[in-house]
C-alpha atoms as a PDB file:
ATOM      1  CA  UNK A   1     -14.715 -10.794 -27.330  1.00  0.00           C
ATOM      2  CA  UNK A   2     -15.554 -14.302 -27.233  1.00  0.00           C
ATOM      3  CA  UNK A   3     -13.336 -16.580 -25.104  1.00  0.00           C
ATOM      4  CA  UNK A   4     -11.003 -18.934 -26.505  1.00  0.00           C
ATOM      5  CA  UNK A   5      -9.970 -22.223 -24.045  1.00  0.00           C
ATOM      6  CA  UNK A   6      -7.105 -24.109 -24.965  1.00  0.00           C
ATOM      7  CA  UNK A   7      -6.682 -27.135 -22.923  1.00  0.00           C
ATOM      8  CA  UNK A   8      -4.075 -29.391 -23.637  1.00  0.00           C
ATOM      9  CA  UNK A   9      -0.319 -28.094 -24.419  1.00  0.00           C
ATOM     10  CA  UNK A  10       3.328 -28.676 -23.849  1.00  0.00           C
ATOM     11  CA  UNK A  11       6.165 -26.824 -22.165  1.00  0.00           C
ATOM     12  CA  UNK A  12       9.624 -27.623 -21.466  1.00  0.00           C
ATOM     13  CA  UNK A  13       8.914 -29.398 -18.347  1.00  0.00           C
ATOM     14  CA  UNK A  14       8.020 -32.324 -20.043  1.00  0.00           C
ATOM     15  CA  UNK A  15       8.497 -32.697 -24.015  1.00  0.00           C
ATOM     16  CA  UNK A  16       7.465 -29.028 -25.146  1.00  0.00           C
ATOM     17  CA  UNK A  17       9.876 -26.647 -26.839  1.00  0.00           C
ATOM     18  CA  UNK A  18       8.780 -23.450 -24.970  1.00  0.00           C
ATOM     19  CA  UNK A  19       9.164 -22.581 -21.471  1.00  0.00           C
ATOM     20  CA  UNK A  20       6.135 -21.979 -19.353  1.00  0.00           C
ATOM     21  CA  UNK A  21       6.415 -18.342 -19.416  1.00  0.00           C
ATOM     22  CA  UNK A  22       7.119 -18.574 -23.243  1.00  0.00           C
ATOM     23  CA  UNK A  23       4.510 -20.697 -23.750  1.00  0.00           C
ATOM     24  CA  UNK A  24       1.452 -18.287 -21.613  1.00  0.00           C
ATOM     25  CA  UNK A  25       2.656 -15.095 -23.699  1.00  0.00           C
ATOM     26  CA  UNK A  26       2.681 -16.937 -26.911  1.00  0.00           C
ATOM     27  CA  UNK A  27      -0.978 -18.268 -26.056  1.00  0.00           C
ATOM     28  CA  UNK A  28      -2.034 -15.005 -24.940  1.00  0.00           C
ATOM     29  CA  UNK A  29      -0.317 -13.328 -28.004  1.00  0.00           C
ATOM     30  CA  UNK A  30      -2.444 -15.792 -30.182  1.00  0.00           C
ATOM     31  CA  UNK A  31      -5.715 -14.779 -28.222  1.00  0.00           C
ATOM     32  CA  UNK A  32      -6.506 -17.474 -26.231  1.00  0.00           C
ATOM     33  CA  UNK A  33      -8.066 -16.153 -22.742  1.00  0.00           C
ATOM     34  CA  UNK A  34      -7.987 -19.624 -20.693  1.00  0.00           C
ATOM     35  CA  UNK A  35      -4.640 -22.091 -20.957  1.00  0.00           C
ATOM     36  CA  UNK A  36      -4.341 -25.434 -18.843  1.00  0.00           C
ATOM     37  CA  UNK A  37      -0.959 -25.988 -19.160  1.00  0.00           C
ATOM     38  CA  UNK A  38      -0.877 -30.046 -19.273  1.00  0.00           C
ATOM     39  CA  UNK A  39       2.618 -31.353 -19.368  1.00  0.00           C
ATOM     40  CA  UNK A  40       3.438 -35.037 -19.210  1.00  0.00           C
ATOM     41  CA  UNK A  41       3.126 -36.590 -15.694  1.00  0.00           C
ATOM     42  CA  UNK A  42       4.800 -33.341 -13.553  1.00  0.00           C
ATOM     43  CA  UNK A  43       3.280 -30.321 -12.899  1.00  0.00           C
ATOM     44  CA  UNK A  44       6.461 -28.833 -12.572  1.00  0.00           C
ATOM     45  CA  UNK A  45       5.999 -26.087 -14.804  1.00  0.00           C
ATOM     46  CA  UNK A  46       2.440 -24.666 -13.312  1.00  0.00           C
ATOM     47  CA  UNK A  47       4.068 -22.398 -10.816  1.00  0.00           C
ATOM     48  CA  UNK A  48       6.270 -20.123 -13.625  1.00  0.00           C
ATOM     49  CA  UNK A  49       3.187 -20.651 -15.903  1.00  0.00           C
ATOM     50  CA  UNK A  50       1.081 -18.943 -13.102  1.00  0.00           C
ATOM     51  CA  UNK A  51       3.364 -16.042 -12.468  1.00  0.00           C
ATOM     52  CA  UNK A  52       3.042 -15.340 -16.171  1.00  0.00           C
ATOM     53  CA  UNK A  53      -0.445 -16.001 -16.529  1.00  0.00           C
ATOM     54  CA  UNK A  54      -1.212 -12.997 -13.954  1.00  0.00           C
ATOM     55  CA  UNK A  55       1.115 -10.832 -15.966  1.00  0.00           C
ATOM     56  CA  UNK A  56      -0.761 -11.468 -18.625  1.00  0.00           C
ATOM     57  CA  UNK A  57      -4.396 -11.548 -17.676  1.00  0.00           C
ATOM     58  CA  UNK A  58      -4.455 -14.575 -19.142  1.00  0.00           C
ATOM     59  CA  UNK A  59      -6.832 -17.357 -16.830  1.00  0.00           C
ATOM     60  CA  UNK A  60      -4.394 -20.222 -16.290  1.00  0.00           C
ATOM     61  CA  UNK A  61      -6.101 -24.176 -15.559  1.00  0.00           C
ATOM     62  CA  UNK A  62      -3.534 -25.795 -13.755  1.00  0.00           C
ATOM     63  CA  UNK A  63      -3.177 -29.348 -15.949  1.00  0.00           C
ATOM     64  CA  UNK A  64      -1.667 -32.298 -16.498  1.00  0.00           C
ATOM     65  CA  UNK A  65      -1.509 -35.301 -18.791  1.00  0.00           C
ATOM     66  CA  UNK A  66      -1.009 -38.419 -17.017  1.00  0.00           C
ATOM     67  CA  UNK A  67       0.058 -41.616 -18.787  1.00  0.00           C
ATOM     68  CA  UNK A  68      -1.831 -44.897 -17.620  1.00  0.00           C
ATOM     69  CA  UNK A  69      -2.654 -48.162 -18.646  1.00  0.00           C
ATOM     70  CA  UNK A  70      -5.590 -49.783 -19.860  1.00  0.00           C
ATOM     71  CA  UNK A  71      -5.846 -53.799 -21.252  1.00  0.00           C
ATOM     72  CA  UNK A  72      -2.238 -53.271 -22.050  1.00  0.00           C
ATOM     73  CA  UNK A  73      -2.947 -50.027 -24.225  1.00  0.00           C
ATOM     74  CA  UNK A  74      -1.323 -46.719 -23.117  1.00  0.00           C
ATOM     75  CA  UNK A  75      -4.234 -43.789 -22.498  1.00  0.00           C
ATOM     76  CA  UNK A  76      -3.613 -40.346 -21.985  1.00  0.00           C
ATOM     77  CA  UNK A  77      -5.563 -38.457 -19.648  1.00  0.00           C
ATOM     78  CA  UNK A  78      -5.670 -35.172 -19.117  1.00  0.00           C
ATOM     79  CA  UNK A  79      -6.650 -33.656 -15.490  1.00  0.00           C
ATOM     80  CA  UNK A  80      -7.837 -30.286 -15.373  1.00  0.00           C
ATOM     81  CA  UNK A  81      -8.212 -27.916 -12.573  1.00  0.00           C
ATOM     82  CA  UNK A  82      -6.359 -30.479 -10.430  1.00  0.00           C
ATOM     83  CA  UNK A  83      -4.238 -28.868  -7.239  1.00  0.00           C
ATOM     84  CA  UNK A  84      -0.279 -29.865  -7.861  1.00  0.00           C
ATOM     85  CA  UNK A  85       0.056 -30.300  -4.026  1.00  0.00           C
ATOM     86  CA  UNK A  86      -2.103 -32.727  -2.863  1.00  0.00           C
ATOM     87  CA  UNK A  87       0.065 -35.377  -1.451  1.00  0.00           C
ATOM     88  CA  UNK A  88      -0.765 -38.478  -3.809  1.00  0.00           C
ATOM     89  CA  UNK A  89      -0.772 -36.672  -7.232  1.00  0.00           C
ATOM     90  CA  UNK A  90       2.692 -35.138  -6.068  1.00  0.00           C
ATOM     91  CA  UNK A  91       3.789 -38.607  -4.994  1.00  0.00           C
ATOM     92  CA  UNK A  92       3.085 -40.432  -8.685  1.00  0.00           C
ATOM     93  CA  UNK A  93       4.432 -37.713 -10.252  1.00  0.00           C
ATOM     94  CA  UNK A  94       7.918 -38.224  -8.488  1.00  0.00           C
ATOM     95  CA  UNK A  95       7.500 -41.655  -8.935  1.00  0.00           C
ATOM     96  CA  UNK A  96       6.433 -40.864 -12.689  1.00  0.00           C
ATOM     97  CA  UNK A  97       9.933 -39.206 -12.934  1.00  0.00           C
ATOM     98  CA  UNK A  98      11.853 -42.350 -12.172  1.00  0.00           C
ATOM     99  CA  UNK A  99       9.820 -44.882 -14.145  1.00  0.00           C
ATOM    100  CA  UNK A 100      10.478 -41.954 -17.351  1.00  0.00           C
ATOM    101  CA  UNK A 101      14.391 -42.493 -16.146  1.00  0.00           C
ATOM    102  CA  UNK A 102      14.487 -46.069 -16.279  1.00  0.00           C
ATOM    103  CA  UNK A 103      12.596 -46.382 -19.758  1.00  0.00           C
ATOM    104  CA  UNK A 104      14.652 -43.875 -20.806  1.00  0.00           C
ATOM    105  CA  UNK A 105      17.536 -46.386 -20.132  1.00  0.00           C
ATOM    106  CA  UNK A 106      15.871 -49.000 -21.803  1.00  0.00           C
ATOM    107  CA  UNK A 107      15.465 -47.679 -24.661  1.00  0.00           C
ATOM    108  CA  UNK A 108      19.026 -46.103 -25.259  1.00  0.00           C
ATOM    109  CA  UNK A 109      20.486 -49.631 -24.224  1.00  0.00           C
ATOM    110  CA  UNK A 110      17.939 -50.705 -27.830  1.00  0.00           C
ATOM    111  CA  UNK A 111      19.414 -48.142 -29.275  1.00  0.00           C
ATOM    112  CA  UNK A 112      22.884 -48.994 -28.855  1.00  0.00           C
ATOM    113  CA  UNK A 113      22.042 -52.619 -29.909  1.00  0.00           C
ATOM    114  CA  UNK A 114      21.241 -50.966 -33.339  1.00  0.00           C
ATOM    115  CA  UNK A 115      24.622 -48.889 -33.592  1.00  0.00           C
ATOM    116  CA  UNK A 116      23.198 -45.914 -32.014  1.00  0.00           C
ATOM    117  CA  UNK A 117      25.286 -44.895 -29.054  1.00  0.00           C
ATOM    118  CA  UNK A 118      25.153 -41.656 -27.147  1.00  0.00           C
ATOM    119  CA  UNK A 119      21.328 -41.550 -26.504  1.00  0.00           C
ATOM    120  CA  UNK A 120      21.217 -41.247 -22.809  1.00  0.00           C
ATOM    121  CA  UNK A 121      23.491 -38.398 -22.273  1.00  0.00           C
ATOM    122  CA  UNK A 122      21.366 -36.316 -25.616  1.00  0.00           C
ATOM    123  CA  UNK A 123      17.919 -36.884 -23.460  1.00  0.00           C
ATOM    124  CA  UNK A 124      18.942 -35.949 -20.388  1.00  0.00           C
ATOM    125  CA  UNK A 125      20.360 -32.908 -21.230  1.00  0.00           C
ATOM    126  CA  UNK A 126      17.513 -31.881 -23.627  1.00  0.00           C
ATOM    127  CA  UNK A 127      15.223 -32.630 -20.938  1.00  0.00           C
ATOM    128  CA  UNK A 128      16.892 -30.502 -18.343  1.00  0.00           C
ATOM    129  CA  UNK A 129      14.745 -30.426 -14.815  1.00  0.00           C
ATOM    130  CA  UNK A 130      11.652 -31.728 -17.147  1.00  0.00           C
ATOM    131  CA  UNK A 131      10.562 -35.102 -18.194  1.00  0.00           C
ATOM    132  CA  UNK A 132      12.079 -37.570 -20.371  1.00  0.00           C
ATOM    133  CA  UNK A 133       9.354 -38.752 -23.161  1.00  0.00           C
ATOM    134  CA  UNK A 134      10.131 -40.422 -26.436  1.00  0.00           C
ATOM    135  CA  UNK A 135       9.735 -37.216 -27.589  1.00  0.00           C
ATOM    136  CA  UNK A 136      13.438 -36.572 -27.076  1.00  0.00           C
ATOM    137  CA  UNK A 137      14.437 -39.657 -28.834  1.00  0.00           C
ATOM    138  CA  UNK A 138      12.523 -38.921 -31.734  1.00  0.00           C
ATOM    139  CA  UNK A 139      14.733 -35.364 -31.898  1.00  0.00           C
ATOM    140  CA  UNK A 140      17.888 -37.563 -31.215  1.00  0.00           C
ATOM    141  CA  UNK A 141      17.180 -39.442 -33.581  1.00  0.00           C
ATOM    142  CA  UNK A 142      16.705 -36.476 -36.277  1.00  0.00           C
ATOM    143  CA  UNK A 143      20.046 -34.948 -35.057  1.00  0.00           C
ATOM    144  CA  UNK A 144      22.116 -37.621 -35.518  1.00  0.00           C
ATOM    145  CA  UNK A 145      20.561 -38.317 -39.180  1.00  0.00           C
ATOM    146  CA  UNK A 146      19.098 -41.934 -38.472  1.00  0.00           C
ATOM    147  CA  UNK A 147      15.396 -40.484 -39.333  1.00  0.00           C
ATOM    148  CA  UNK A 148      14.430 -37.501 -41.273  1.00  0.00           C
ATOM    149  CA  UNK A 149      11.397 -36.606 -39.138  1.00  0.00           C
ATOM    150  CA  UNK A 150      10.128 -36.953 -35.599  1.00  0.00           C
ATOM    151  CA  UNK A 151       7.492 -39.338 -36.865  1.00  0.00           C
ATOM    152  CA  UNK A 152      10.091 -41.603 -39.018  1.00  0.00           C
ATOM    153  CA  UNK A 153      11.552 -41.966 -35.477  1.00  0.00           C
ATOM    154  CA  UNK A 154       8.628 -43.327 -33.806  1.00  0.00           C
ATOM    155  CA  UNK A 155       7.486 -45.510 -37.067  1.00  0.00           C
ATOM    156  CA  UNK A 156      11.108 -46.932 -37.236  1.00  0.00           C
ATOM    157  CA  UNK A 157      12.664 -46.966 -33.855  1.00  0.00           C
ATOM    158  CA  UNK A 158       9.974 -46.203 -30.836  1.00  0.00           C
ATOM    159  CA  UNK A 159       5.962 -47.282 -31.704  1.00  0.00           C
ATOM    160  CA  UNK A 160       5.199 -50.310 -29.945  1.00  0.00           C
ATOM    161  CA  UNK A 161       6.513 -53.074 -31.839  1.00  0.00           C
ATOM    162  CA  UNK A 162       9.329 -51.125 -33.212  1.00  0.00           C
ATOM    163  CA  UNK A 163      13.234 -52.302 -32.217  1.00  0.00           C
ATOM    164  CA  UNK A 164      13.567 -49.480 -29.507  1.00  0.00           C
ATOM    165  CA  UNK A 165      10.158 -49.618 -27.760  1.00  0.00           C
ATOM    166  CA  UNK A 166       9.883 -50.114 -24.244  1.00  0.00           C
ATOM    167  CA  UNK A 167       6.566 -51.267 -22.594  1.00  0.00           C
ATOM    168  CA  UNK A 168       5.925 -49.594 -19.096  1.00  0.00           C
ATOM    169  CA  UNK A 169       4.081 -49.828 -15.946  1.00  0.00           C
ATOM    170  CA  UNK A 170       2.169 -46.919 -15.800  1.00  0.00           C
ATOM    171  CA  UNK A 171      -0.558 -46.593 -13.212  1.00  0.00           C
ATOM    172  CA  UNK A 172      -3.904 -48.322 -14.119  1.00  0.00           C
ATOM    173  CA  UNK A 173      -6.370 -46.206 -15.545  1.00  0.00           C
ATOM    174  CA  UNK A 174      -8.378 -46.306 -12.229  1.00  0.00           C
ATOM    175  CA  UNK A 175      -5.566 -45.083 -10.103  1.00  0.00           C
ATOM    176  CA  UNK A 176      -4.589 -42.289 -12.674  1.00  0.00           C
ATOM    177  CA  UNK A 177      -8.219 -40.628 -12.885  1.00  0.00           C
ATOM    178  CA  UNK A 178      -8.334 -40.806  -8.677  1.00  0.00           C
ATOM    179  CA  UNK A 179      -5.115 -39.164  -8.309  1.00  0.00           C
ATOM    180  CA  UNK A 180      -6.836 -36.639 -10.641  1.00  0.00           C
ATOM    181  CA  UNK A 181     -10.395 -36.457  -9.330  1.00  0.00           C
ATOM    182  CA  UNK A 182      -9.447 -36.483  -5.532  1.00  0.00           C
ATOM    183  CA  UNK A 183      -6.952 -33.488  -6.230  1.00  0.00           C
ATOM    184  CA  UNK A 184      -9.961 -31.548  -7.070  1.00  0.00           C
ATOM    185  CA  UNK A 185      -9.790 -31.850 -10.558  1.00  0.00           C
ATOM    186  CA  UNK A 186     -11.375 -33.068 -14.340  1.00  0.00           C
ATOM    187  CA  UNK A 187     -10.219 -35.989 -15.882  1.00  0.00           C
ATOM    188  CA  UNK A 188     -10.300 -35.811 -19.669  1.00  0.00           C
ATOM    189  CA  UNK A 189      -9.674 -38.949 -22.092  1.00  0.00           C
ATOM    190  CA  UNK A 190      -7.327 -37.045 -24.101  1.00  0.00           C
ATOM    191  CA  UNK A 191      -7.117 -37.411 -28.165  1.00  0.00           C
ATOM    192  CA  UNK A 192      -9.415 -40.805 -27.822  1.00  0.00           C
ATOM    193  CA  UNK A 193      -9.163 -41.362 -31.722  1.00  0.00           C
ATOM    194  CA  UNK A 194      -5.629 -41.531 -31.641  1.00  0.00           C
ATOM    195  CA  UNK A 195      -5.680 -45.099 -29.833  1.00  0.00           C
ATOM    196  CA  UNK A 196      -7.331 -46.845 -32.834  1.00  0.00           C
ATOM    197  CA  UNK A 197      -9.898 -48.512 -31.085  1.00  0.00           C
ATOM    198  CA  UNK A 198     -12.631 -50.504 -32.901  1.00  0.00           C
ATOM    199  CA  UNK A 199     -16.578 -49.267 -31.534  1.00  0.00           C
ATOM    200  CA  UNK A 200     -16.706 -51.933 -29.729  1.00  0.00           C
ATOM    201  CA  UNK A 201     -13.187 -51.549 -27.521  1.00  0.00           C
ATOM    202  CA  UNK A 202     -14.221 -48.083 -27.202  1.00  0.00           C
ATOM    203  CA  UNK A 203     -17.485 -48.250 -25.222  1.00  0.00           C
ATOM    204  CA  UNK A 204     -15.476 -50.564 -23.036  1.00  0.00           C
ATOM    205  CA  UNK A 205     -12.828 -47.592 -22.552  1.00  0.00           C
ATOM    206  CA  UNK A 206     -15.289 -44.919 -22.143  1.00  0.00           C
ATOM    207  CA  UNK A 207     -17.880 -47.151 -19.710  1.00  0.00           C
ATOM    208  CA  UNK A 208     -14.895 -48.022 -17.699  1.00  0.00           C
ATOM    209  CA  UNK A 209     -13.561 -44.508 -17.982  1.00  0.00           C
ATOM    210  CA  UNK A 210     -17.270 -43.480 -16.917  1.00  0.00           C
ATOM    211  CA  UNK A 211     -17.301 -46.075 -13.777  1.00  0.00           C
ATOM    212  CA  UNK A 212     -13.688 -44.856 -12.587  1.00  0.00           C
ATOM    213  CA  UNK A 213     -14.831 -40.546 -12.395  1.00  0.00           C
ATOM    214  CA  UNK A 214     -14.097 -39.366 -15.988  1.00  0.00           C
ATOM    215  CA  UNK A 215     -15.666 -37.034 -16.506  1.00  0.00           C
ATOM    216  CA  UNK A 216     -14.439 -35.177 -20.369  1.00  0.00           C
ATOM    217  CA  UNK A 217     -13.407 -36.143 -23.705  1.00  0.00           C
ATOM    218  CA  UNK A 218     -11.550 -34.264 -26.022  1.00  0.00           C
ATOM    219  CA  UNK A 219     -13.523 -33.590 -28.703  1.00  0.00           C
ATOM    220  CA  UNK A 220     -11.806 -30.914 -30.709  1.00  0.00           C
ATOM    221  CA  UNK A 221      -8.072 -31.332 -31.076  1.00  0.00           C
ATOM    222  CA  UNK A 222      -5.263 -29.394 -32.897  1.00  0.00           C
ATOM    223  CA  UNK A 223      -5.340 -32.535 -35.232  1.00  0.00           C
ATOM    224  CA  UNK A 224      -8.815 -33.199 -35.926  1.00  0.00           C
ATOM    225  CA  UNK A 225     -11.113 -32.729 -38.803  1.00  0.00           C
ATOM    226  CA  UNK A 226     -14.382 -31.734 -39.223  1.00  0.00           C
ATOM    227  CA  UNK A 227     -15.404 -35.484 -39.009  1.00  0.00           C
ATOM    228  CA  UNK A 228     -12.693 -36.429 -36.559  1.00  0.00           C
ATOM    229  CA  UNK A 229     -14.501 -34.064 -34.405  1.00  0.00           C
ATOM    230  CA  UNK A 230     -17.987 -35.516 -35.151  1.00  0.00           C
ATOM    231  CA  UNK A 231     -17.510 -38.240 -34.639  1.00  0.00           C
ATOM    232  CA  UNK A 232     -15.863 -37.640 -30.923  1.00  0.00           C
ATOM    233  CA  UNK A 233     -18.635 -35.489 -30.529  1.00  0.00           C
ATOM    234  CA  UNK A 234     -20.877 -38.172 -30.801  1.00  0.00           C
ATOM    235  CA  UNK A 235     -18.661 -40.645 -28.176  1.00  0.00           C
ATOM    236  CA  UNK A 236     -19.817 -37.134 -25.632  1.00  0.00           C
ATOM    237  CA  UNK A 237     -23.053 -37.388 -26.703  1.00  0.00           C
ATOM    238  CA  UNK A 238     -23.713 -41.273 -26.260  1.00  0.00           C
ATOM    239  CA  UNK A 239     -21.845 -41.177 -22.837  1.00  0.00           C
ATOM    240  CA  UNK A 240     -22.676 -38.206 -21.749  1.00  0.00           C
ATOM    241  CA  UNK A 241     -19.060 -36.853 -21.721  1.00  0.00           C
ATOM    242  CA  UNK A 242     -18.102 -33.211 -21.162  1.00  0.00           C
ATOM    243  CA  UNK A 243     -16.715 -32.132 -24.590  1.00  0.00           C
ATOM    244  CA  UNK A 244     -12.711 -30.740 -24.491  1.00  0.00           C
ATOM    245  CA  UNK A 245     -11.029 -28.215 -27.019  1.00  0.00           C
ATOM    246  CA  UNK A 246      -6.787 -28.458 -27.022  1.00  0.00           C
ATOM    247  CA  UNK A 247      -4.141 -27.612 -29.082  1.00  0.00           C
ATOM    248  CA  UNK A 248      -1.911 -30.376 -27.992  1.00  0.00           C
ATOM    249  CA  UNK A 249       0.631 -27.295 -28.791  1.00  0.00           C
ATOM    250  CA  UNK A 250       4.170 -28.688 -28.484  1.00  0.00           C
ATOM    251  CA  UNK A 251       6.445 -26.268 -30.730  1.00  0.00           C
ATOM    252  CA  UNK A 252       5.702 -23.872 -32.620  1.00  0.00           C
ATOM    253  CA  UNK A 253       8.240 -25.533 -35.563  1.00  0.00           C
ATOM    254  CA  UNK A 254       4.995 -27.806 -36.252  1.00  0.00           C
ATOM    255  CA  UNK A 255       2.852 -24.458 -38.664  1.00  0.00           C
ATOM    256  CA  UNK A 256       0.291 -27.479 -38.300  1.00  0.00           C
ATOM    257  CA  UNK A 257      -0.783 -27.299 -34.354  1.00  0.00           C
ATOM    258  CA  UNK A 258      -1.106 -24.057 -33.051  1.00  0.00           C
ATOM    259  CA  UNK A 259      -2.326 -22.682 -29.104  1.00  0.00           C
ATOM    260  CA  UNK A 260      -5.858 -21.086 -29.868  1.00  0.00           C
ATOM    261  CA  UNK A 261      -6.216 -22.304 -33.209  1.00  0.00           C
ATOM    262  CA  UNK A 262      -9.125 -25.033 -32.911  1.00  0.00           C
ATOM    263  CA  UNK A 263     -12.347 -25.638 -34.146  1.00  0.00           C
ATOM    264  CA  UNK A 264     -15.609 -24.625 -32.205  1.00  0.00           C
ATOM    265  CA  UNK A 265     -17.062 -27.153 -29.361  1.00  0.00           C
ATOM    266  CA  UNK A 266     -20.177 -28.629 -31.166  1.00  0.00           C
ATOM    267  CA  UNK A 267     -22.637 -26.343 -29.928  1.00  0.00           C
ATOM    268  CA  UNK A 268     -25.003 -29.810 -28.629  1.00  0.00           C
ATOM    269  CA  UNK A 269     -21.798 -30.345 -26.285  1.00  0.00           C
ATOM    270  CA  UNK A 270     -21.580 -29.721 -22.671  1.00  0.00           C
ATOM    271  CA  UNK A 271     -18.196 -27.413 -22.637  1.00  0.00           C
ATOM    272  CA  UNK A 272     -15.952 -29.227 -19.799  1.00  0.00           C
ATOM    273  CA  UNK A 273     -15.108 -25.781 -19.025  1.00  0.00           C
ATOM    274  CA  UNK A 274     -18.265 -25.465 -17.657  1.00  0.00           C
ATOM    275  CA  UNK A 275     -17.491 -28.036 -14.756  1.00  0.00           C
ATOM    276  CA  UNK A 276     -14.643 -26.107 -13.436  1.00  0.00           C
ATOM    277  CA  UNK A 277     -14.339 -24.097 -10.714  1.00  0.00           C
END
């Protein structure tokens, strides 16, 4: 039976619909046989995923997808293998939580400017113990009939430019891949078409990315086609880039993005799988 890696999803301990628990047996139940579980800045769900995971016989990657900044551009990366309790990863996190809080304050405060009270209160409580992401605005949005889809949210309300956007200080993209690396773990630019870079501004992402310890790209994606994936393939290639397979599962109300369901690694690709211990 071959094995099937999915490494990049969502549970509810940041913007994902299942718990961790839910969201190992639904991987496992769709065949995948290694899951990093890779919520948004907190690794607060690895510990349930884990006791699941060995229920299972499923091999859990303990993940996470850290938000950073980059020439004022907001990059994703993805750390993989990384150990939730060494001191400085722990420590951003926490701080990760607040900074989520306050821009989560921020942007209801927008909101309200626009005759759209009650925002606050609706994230917090769909969040729970997990993180706040725009995510939950988007849904707030839906439920209160302002926007008819999660992505009408973010094209009307929450993209950059949009009325209720709020630009943060994440950590620079330095700082997020050493909190990363010197945990013991991968870093992975995750989805890198999705930031609509020109050639040019993306050899300057992926030879800084390069200098700073990254060591993975994502090359296939839940949302990628068979060029898509080419042509990230070829980004691996040029900079010699472990290639990345995930899901970027978040709900399993999108038929669309599915955990296990993902194209083959290019078979000229060094599997970032391979660099894990």
């Amino acid at each position: 039976m071959p094995e099937i890696y999915d490494l990049h999803c969502h549970s509810t301990a940041s913007d994902g619909a299942l718990s961790p628990t839910e969201l190992v047996k639904r991987a496992h139940q769709q065949g995948v046989t290694a899951l990093a579980l890779t919520d948004h800045d907190t690794t607060a769900g690895l510990a349930e995923a884990k006791d699941c995971a060995m229920n299972t016989g499923i091999k859990l990657i303990f993940g996470i997808e850290l938000s950073t900044n980059w020439h004022d551009q907001c990059l994703h990366i993805v750390g993989l293998g990384i150990d939730p309790a060494y001191p400085p990863l722990a420590e951003a996190t926490q701080n990760l939580q607040r900074t989520r809080l306050e821009r989560a304050e921020k942007v209801a405060h927008k909101l309200e400017k626009k005759n759209i009270p009650g925002a606050l209160d609706a994230v917090i409580k769909a969040a729970g113990d997990g993180m706040i992401t725009r995510t939950h605005f988007a849904d707030f949005l839906v439920s209160q009939n302002h926007v008819s889809t999660r992505q009408e949210a973010f094209d009307r309300y929450l993209a950059k430019g949009k009325p209720a956007y709020v630009s943060t200080p994440w950590a620079d993209l330095e700082q997020g891949i050493n909190w990363i690396t010197e945990s013991g773990g991968i870093a992975v630019l995750a989805h890198p078409l999705r930031y609509k870079l020109t050639a040019n501004w993306m050899k300057r992402l992926l030879t800084a990315f390069k200098e700073a310890g990254g060591q993975g790209i994502e090359v296939v994606t839940g949302r990628y086609n068979a060029d898509e994936i080419r042509l990230a393939a070829d980004y691996a290639k040029r900079f010699d880039l472990a290639g990345s397979t995930g899901s970027d599962f978040h709900s399993p109300d999108n038929e669309w993005v599915e955990l296990g369901r993902l194209a083959p690694l290019p078979v000229n690709i060094k599997p970032v799988w391979e660099l894990l211990h």
